[in-house]
C-alpha atoms as a PDB file:
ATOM      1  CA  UNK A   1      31.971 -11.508  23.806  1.00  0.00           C
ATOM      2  CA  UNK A   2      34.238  -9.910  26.725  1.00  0.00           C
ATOM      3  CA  UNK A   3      32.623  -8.172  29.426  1.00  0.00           C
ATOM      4  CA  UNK A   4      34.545  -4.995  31.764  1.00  0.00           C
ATOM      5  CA  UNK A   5      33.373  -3.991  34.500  1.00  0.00           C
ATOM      6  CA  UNK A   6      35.135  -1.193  35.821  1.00  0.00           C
ATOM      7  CA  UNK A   7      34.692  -0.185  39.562  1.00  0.00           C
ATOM      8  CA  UNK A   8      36.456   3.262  40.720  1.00  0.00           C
ATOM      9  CA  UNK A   9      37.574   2.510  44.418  1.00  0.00           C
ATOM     10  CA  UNK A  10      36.818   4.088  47.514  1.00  0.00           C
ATOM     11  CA  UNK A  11      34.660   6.766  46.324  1.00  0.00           C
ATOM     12  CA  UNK A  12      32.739   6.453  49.310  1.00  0.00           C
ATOM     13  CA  UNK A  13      35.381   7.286  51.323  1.00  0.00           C
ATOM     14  CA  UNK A  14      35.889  10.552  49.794  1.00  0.00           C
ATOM     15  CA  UNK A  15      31.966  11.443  50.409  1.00  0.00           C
ATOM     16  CA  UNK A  16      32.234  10.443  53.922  1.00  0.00           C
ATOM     17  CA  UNK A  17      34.940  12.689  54.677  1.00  0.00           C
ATOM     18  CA  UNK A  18      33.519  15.673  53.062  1.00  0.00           C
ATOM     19  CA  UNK A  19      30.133  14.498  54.967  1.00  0.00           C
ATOM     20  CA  UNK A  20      32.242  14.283  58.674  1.00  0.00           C
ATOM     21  CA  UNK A  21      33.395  17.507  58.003  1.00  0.00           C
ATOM     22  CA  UNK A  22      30.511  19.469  56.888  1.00  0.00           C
ATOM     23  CA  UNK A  23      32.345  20.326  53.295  1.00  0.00           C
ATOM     24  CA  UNK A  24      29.639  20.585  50.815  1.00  0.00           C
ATOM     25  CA  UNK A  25      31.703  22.669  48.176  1.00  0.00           C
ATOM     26  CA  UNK A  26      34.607  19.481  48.620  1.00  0.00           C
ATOM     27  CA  UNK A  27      31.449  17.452  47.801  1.00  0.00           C
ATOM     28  CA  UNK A  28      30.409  19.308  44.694  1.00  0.00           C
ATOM     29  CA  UNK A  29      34.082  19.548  43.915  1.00  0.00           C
ATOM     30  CA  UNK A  30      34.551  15.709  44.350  1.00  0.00           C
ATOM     31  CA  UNK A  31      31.329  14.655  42.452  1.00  0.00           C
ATOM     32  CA  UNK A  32      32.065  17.165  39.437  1.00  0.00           C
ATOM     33  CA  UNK A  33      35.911  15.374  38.868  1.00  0.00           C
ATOM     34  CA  UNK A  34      34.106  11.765  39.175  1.00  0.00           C
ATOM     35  CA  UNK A  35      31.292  12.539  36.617  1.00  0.00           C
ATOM     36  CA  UNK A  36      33.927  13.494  34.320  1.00  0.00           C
ATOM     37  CA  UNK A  37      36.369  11.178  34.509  1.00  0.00           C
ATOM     38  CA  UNK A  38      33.678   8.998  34.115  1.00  0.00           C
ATOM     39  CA  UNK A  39      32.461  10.677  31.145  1.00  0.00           C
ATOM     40  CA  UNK A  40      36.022  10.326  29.992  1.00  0.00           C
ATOM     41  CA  UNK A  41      36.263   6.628  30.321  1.00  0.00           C
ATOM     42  CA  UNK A  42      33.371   5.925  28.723  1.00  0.00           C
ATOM     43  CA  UNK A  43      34.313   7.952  25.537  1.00  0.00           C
ATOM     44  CA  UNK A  44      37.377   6.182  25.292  1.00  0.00           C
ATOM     45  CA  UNK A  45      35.635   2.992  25.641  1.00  0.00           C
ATOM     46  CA  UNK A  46      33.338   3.931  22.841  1.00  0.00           C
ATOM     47  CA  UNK A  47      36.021   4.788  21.024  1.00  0.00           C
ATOM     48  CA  UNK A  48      37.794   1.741  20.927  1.00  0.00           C
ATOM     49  CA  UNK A  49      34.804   0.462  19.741  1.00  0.00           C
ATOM     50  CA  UNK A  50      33.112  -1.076  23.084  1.00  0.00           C
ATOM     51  CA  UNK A  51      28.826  -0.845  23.670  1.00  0.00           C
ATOM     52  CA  UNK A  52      28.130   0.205  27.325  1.00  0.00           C
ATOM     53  CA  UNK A  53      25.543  -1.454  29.085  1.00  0.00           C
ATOM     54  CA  UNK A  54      25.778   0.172  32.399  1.00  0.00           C
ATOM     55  CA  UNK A  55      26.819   3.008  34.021  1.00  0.00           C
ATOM     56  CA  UNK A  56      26.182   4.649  37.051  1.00  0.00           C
ATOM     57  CA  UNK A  57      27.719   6.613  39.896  1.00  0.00           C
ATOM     58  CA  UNK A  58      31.539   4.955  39.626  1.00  0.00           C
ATOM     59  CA  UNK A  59      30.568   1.597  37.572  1.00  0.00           C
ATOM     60  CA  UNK A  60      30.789   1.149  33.833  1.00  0.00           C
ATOM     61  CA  UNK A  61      29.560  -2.450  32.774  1.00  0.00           C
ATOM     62  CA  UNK A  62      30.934  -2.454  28.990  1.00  0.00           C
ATOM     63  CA  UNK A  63      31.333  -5.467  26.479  1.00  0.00           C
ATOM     64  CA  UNK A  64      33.229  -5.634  22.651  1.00  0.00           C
ATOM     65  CA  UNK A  65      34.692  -8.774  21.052  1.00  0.00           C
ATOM     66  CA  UNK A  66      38.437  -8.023  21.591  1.00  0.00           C
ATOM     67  CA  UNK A  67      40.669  -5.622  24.135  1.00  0.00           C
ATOM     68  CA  UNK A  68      44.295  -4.952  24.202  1.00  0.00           C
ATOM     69  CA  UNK A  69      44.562  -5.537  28.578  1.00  0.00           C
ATOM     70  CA  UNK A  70      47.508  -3.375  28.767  1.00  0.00           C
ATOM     71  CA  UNK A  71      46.599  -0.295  26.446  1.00  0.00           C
ATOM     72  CA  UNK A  72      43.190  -0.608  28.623  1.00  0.00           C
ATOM     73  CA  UNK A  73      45.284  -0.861  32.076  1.00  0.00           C
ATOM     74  CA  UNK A  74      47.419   2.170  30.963  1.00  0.00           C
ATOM     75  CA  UNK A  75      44.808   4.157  29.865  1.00  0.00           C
ATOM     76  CA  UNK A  76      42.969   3.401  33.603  1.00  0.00           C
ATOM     77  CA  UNK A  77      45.934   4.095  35.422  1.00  0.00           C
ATOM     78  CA  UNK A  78      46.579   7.480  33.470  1.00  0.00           C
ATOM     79  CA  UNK A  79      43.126   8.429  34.936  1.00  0.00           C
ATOM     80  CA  UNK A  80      42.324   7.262  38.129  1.00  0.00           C
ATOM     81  CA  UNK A  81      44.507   6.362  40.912  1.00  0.00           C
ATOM     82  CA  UNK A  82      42.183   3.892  42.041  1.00  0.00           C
ATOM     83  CA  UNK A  83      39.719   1.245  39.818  1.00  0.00           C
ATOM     84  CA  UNK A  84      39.180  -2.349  40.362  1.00  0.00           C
ATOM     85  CA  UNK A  85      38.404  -4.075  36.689  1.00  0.00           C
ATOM     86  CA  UNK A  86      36.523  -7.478  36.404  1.00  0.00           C
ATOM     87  CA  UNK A  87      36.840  -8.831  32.823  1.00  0.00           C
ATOM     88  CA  UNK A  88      34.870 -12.111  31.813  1.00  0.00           C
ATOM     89  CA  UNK A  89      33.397 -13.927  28.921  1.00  0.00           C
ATOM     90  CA  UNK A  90      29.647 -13.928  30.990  1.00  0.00           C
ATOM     91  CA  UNK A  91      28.300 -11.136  33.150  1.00  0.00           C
END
């Protein structure tokens, strides 16, 4: 079994901006184009046949029993600029 965890950077970074600056529609406009590229990701995972076991806020925590690394590094580069991916045979 191969576990990915994938971790979209600096997210934080973006809140705390729109937070400094008193930009609550930059907020909403920020969290609405994370939860779907999220909900993007995850699809595509599914549909190359990997289970989920976590996600939340910018994490997904999946697991399958084979991945093609650079079809799955394309693909994450296409749609994110920024994600940090830990890949390991345990947790």
């Amino acid at each position: 079994m191969i576990y990915i965890a994938i971790d979209g950077d600096n997210i934080h970074h973006k809140f705390e901006k729109c937070l400094l600056q008193n930009d609550e529609k930059n907020i909403i406009r920020t969290s609405m184009e994370i939860t779907n590229t999220i909900d993007r990701v995850i699809n595509h995972l599914q549909h190359e046949k990997m289970k989920i076991v976590f996600s939340a806020g910018d994490l997904i925590l999946c697991k399958c029993d084979a991945v093609d690394l650079i079809e799955l590094s394309n693909y994450l580069e296409r749609m994110s600029n920024a994600v940090s991916v830990g890949i390991g045979d345990t947790l």
